[in-house]
Protein backbone atom coordinates (compact mmCIF):
# COMPACT_ATOMS: atom_id res chain seq x y z
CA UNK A 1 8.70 2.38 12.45
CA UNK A 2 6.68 -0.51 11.03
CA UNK A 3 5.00 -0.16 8.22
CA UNK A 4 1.08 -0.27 8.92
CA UNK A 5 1.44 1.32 12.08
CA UNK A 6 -0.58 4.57 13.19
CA UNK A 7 1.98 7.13 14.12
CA UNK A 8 1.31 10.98 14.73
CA UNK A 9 1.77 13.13 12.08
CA UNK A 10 2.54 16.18 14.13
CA UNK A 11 5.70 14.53 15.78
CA UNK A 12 6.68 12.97 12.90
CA UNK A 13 7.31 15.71 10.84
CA UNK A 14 8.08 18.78 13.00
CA UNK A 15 11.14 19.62 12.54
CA UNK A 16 11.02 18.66 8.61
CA UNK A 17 11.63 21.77 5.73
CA UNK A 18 8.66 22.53 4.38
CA UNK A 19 7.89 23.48 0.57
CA UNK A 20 5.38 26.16 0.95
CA UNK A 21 4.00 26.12 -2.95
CA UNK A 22 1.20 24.18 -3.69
CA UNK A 23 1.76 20.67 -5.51
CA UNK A 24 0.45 20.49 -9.03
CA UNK A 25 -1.28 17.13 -10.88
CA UNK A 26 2.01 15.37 -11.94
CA UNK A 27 0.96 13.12 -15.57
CA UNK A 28 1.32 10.35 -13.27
CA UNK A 29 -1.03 11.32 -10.43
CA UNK A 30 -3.97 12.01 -12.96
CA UNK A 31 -3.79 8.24 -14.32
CA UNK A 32 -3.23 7.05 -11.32
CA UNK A 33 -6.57 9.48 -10.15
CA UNK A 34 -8.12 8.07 -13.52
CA UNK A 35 -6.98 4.48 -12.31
CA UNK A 36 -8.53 4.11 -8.95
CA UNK A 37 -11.99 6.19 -9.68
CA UNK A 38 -13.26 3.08 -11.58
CA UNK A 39 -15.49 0.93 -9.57
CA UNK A 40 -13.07 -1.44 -7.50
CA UNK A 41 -13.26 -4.61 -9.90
CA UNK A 42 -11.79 -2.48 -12.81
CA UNK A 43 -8.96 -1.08 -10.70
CA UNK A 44 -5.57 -2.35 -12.38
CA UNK A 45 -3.44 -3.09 -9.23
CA UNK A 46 -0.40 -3.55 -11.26
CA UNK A 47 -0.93 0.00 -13.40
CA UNK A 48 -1.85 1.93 -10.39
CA UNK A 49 1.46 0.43 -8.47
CA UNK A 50 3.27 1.59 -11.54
CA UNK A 51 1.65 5.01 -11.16
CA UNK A 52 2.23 5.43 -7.66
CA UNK A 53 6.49 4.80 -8.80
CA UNK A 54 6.22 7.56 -11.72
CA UNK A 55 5.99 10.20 -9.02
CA UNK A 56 9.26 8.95 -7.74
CA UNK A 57 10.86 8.37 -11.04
CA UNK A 58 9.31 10.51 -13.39
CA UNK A 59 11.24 9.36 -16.23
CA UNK A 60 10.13 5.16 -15.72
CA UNK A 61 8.84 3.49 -18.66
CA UNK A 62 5.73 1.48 -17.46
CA UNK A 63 5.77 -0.46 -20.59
CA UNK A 64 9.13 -1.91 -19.75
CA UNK A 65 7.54 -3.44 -16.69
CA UNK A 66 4.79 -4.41 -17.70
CA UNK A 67 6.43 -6.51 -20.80
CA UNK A 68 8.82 -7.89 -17.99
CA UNK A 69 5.80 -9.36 -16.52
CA UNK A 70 4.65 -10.78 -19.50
CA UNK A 71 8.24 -12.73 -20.04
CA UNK A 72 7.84 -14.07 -16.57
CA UNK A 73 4.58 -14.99 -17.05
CA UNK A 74 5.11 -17.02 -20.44
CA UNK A 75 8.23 -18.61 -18.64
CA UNK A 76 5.93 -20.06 -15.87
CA UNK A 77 3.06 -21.11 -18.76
CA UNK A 78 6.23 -23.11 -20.30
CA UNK A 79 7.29 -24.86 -16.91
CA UNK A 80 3.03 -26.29 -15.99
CA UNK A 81 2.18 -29.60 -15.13
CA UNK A 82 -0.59 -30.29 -18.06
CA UNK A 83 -2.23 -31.43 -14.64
CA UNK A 84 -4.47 -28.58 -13.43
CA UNK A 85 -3.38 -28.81 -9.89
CA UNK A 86 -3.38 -25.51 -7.76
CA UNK A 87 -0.72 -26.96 -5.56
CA UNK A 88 1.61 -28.03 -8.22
CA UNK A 89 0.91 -24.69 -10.23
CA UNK A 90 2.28 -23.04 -6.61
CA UNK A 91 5.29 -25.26 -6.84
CA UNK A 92 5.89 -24.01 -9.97
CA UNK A 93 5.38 -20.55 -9.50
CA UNK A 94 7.75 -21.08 -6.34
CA UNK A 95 10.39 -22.73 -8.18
CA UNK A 96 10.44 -20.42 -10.85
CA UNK A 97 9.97 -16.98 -8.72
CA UNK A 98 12.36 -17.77 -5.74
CA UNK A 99 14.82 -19.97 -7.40
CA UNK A 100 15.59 -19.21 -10.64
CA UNK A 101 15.34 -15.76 -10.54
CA UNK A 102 16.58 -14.85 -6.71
CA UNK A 103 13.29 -13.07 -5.32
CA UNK A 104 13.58 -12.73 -1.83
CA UNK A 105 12.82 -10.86 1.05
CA UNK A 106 14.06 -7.78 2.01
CA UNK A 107 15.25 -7.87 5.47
CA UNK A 108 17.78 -5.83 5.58
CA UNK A 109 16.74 -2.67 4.41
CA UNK A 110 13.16 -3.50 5.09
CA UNK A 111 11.72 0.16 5.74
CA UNK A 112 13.42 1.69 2.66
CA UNK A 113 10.60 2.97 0.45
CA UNK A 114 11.98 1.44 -2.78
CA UNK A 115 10.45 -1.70 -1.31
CA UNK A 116 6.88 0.12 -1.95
CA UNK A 117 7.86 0.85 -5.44
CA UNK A 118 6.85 -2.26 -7.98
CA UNK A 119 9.88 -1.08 -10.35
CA UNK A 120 12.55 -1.61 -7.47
CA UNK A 121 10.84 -4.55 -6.50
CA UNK A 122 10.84 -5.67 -10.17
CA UNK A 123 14.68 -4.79 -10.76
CA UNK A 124 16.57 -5.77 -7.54
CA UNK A 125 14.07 -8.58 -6.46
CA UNK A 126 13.17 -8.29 -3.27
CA UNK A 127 10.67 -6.02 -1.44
CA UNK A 128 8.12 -6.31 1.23
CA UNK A 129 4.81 -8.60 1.64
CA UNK A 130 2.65 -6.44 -0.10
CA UNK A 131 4.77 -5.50 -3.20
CA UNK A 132 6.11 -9.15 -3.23
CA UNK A 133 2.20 -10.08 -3.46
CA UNK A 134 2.12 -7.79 -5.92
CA UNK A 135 4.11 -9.43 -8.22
CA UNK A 136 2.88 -12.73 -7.62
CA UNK A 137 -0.50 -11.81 -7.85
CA UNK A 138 0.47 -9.97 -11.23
CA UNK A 139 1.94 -13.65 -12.59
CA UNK A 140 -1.06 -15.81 -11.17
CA UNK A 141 -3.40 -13.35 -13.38
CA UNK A 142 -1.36 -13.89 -16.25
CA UNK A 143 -1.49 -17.82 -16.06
CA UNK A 144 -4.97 -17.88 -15.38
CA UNK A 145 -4.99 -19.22 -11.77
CA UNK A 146 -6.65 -16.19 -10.00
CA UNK A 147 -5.71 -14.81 -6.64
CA UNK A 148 -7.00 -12.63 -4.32
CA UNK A 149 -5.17 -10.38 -1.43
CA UNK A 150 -5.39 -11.03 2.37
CA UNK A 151 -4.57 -8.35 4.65
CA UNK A 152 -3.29 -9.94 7.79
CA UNK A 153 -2.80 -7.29 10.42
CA UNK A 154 1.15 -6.43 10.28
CA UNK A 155 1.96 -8.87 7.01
CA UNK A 156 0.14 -9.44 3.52
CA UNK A 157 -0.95 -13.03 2.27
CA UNK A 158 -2.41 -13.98 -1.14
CA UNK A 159 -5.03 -17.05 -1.65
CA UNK A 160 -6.04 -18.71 -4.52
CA UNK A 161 -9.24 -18.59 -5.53
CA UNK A 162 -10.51 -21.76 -5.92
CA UNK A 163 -13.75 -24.20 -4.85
CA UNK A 164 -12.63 -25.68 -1.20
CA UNK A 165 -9.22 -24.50 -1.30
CA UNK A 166 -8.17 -23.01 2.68
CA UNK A 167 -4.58 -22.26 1.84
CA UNK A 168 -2.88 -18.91 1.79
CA UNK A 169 0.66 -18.03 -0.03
CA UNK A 170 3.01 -16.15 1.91
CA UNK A 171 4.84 -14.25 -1.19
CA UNK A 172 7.97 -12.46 1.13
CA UNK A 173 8.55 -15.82 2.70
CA UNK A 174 9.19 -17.60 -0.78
CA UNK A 175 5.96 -18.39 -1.60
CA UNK A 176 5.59 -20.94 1.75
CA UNK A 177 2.25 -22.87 1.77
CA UNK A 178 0.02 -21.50 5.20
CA UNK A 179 -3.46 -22.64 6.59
CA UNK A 180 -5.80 -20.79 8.61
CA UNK A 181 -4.24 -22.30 12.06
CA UNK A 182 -0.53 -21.29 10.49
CA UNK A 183 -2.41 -17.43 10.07
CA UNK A 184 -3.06 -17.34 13.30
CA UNK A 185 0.75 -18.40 14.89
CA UNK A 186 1.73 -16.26 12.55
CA UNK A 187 -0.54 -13.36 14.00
CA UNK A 188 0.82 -14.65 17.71
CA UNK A 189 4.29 -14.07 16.94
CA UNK A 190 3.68 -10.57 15.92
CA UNK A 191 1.49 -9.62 18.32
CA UNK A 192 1.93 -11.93 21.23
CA UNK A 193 -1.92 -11.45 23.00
CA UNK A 194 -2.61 -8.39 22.04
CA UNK A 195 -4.70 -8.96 19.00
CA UNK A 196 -6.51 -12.43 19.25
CA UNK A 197 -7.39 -13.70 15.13
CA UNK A 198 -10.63 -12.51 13.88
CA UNK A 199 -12.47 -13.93 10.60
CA UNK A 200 -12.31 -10.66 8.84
CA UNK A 201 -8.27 -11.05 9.17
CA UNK A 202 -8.30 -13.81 6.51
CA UNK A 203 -11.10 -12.30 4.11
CA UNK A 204 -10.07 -10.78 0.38
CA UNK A 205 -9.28 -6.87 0.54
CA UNK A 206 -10.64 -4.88 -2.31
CA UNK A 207 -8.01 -3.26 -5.12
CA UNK A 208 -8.55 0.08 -3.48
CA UNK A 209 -7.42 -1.46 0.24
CA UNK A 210 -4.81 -3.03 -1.34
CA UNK A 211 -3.08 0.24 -2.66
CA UNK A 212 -3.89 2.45 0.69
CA UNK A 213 -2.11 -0.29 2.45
CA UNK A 214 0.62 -0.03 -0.13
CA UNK A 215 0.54 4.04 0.38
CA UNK A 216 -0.06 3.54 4.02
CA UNK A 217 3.55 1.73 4.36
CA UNK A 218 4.85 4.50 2.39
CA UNK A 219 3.10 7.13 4.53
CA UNK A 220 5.06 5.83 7.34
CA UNK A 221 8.18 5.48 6.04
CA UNK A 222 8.11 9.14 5.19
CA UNK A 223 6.79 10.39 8.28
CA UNK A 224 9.87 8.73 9.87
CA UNK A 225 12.31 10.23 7.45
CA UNK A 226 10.58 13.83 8.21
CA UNK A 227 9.78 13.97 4.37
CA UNK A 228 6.60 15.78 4.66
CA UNK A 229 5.93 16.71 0.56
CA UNK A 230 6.42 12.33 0.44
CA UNK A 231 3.90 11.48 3.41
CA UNK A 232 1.51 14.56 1.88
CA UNK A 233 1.75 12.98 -1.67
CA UNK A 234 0.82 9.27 -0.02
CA UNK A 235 -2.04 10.93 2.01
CA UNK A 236 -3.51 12.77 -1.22
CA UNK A 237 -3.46 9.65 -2.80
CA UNK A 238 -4.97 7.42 -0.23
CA UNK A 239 -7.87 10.67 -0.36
CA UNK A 240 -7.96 9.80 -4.37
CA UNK A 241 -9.42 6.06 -3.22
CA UNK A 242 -11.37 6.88 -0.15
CA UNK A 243 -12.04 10.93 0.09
CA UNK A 244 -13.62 10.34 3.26
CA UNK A 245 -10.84 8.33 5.34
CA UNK A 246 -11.30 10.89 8.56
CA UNK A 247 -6.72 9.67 9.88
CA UNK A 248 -6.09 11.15 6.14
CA UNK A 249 -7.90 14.21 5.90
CA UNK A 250 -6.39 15.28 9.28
CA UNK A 251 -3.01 14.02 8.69
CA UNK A 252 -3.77 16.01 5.24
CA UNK A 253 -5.22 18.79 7.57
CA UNK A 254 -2.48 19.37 9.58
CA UNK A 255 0.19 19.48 7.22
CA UNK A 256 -1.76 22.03 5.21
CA UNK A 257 -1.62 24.10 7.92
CA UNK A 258 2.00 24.13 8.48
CA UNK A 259 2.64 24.96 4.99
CA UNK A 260 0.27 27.93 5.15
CA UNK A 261 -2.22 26.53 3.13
CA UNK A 262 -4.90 27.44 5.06
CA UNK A 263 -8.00 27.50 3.12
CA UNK A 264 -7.06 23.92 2.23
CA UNK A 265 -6.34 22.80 6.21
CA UNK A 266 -9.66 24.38 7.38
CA UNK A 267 -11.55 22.43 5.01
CA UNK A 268 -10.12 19.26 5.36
CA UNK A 269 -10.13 19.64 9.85
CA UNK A 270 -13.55 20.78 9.38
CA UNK A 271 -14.48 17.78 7.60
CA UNK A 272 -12.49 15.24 9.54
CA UNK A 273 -15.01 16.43 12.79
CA UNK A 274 -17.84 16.11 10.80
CA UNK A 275 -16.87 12.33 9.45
CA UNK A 276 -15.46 11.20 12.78
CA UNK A 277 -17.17 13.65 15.75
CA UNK A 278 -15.97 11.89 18.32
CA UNK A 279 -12.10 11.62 17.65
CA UNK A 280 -10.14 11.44 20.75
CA UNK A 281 -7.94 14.72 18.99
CA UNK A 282 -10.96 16.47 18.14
CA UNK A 283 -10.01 19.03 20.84
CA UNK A 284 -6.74 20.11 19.42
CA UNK A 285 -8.10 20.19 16.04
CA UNK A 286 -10.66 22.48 17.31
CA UNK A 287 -7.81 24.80 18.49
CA UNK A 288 -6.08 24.68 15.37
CA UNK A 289 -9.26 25.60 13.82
CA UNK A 290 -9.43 28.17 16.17
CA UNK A 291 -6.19 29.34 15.79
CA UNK A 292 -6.28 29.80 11.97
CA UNK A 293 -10.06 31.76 12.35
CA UNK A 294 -8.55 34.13 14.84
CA UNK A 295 -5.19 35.04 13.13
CA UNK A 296 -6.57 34.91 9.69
CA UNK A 297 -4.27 34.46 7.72
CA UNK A 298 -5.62 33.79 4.50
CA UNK A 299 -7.96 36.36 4.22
């Protein structure tokens, strides 16, 4: 399964073992909570990715990252035409990025979810568009040529942000240059005529779409692994940005109720009807609803 495709929870993870005790704030889940409750401008992308990897590898020293970043960075600075041209600061990045040090895309083990983490993607170069964006975006910020995010339907672009500039960076396809025309092959081969290019395609995502789309891949690849405590942690997190995203306090819902948790699952269904009343599901969410008030098991 895709990343950034909708899949149903209930399938996914039905025949998955279940831990039935309820998850506790991990260090890392309260700064990345702490992270992504600023307003959006203030949201670290890089810290918050780096968050989102503690809970996998509890042990992972941030600061190690983060200095990496900084070495790249100043090695980039060093290589700069004294020119300030955007295009020849791309070439450089390029060079630098995808020759010297190997980044590249990870085709053949795209849907493994060390391509969400920014540490993997740090240490065995290679990843997926959005964490290879990451990284580039993470550089350009460093070197003072801003970029922004652009969440093409199915793949993640970056832009620079500069006066009259129509050019997008395509970060998992080693760095290659793309115009708006380019976007929108690029959205034909994926999609054939099923999805025809709309303006909002190509417009800047906010930090806190940027890292649901990051958990969203992840959500997915657990799902399809059955991992239910992985998709639950990547739905609880998505809840952290937006607390009213109606897919993730049903997906959040329904897993709640298989482990028992009941008080939790009627809350959360109950306020997925009220946010989005007219969900085509809204019937079988009634009768879990239902289910869970008759049998009463929490009380």
């Amino acid at each position: 399964m895709a990343p950034d495709q909708d899949y149903n929870i209930g399938q996914q993870c039905q025949s998955a073992t279940l831990d039935t005790r309820p998850m506790q704030l991990s260090i890392a889940r309260q700064l990345f909570m702490r992270e992504v409750r600023q307003p959006d401008e203030y949201i670290d992308l890089e810290r918050a990715a780096l968050y989102m990897a503690q809970e996998a590898y509890p042990t992972l020293d941030m600061e190690e990252y983060v200095v990496a970043l900084d070495g790249m960075a100043e090695e980039i600075r060093a290589r700069l035409p004294v020119e300030d041209y955007p295009l020849r600061t791309l070439k450089v990045v390029n060079q630098y990025l995808y020759e010297e040090l190997g980044f590249k895309p990870n085709q053949a083990d795209y849907y493994s979810a060390k391509n969400s983490f920014l540490n993997d993607v740090l240490d065995r170069r290679t990843g997926i568009p959005i964490t290879m964006s990451l990284v580039y975006l993470s550089l350009a910020q460093r070197i003072a040529f801003p970029m922004v995010g652009i969440g093409l339907p199915g793949h993640f672009l970056i832009r620079p942000v500069q006066n009259d500039m129509e050019i997008f960076v395509d970060a998992f396809n080693y760095g290659e240059i793309l115009f708006a025309q380019d976007c929108a092959d690029l959205l034909r081969k994926m999609f054939g005529d099923q999805l025809a290019m709309q303006e909002q395609f190509l417009a800047p995502v906010s930090n806190g779409h940027f890292l649901a789309r990051m958990l969203t891949n992840l959500k997915a690849i657990y799902a399809a692994e059955a991992n239910v405590e992985g998709v639950l942690a990547a739905v609880e997190r998505i809840l952290l940005i937006f607390p009213e995203a109606p897919i993730e306090l049903r997906d959040r819902g329904m897993i709640l109720f298989r482990l028992n948790r009941w008080v939790e699952a009627r809350e959360d269904l109950e306020r997925y009807l009220t946010v989005h009343p007219v969900a085509d599901d809204r019937h079988h969410v009634q009768n879990v609803l239902e289910h869970m008030q008759n049998t009463r098991l929490d009380s």
